[in-house]
Protein backbone atom coordinates (compact mmCIF):
# COMPACT_ATOMS: atom_id res chain seq x y z
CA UNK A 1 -45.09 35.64 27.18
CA UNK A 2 -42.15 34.35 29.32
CA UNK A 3 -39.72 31.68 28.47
CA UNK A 4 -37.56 28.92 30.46
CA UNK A 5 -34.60 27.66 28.14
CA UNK A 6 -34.15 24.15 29.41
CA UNK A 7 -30.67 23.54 29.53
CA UNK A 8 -29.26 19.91 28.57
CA UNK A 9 -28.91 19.06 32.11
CA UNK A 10 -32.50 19.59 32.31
CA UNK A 11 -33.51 18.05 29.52
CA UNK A 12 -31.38 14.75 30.80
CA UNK A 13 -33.59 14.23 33.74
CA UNK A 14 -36.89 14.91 31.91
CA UNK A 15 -36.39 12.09 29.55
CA UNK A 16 -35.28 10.10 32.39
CA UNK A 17 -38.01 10.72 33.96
CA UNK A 18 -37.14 12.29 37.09
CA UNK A 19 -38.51 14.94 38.97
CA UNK A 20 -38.52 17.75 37.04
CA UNK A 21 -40.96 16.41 34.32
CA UNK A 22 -43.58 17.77 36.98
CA UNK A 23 -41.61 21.07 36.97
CA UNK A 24 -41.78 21.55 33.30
CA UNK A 25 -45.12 20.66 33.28
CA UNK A 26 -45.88 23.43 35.51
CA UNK A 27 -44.18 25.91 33.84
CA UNK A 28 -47.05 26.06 30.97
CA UNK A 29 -49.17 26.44 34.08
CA UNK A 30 -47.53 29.52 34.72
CA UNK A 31 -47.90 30.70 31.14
CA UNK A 32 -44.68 30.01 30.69
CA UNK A 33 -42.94 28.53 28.01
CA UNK A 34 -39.91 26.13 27.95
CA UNK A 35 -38.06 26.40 24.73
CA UNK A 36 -34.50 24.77 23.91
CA UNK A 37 -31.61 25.71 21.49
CA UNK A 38 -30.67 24.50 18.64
CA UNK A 39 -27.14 23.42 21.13
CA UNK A 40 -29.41 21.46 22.96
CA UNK A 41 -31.01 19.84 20.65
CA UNK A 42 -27.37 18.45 19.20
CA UNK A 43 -26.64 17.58 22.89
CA UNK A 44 -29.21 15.51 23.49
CA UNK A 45 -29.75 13.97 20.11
CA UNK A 46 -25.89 12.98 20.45
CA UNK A 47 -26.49 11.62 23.49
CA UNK A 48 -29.60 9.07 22.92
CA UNK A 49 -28.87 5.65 22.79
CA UNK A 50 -30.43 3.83 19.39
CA UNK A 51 -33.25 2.68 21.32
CA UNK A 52 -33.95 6.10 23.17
CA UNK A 53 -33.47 8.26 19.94
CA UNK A 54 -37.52 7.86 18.70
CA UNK A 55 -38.65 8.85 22.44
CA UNK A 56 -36.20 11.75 22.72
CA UNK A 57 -36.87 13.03 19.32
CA UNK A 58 -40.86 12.64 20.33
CA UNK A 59 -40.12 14.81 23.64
CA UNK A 60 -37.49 17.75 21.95
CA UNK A 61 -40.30 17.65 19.06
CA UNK A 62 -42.79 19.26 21.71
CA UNK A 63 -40.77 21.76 22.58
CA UNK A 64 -40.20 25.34 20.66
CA UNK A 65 -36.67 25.98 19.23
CA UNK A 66 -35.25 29.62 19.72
CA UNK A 67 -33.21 30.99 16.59
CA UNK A 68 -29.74 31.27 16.59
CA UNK A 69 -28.18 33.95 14.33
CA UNK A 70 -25.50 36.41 13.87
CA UNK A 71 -26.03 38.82 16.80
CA UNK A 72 -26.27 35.34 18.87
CA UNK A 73 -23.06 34.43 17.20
CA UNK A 74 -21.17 37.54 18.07
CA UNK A 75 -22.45 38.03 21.64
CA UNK A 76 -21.55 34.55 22.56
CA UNK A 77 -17.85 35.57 21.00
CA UNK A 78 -17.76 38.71 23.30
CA UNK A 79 -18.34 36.86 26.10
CA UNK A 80 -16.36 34.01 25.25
CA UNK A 81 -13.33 37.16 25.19
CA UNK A 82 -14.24 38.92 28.06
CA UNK A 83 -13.98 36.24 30.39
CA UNK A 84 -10.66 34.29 28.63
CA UNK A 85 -8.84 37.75 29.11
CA UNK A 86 -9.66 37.48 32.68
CA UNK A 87 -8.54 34.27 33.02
CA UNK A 88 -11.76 31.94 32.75
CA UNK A 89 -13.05 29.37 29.84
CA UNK A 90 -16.45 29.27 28.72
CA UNK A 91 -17.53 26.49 26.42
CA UNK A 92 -18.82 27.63 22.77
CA UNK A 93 -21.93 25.82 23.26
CA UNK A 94 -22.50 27.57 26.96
CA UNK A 95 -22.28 30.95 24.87
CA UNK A 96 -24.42 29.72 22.08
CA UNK A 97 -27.09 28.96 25.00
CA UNK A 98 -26.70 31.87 27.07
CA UNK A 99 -27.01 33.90 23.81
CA UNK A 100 -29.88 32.49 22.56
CA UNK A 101 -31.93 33.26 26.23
CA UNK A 102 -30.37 36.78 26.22
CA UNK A 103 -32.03 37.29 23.10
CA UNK A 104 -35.93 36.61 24.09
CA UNK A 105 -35.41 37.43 27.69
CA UNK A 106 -35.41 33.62 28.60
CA UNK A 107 -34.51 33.05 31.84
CA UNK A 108 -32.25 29.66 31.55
CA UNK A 109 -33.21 26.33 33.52
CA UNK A 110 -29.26 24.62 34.18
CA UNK A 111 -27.82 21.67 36.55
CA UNK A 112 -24.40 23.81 36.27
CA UNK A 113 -25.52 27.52 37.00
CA UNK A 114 -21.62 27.53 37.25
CA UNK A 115 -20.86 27.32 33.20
CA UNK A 116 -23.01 30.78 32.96
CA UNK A 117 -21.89 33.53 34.47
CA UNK A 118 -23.33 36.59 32.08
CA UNK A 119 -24.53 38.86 34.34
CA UNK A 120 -27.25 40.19 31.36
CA UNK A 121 -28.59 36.02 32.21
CA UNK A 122 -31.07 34.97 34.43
CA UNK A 123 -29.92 31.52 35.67
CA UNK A 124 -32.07 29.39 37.82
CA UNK A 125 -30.69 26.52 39.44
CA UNK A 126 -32.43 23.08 39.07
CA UNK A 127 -30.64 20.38 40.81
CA UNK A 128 -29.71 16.92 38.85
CA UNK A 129 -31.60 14.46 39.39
CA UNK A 130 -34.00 16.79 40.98
């Protein structure tokens, strides 16, 4: 079975409902499944406004949530390392993400293909707002 992490960016414009509700919809046509984080899910819960939170809630609650653990943990501190002593920041939650794709062989659905640049990570691009 494949999987699409849905990045928060992603998740943003499905529960605005833009475009890309279609696109996830697909994706289970393609026997594909979108999953989230656990990151995400804290994201986008922190996000909601009081009168979004039982719709959002609703919408995360329909998708699967991949497992973070200790391997997670440490791979997104290695990489986190690598790329500070070369002179770039990555965001702990970017790790945590990445990580948590790396581990099922997700490939990961992000506005910001920028913020995740593991080469072991398959990004694919989808446009905000888009």
């Amino acid at each position: 079975m494949a999987f699409v992490l849905l990045d928060s960016t992603v998740l943003i414009d499905a529960l605005r409902g833009r475009p890309v509700v279609a696109r996830i919809r697909d994706l289970r046509d393609k026997a594909t499944t979108p999953v989230v984080s656990p990151i995400n899910v804290e994201e986008i819960v922190r996000g909601l406004h009081s009168a979004d939170r039982d719709r959002g809630l609703r919408f995360l609650a329909g998708l699967r949530v991949l497992p973070l653990d200790r391997e997670q943990a440490v791979r997104a501190a290695d990489w986190r390392r690598e790329y500070a002593r070369r002179g770039r920041t990555l965001a702990q939650a970017d790790c945590l993400i990445a990580a948590a794709a790396v581990q099922v062989g997700a490939r990961l659905a992000t506005g910001n293909p920028k913020d995740f640049p593991m080469p072991e990570l398959i990004v694919e691009h989808w446009p905000a707002g888009q």
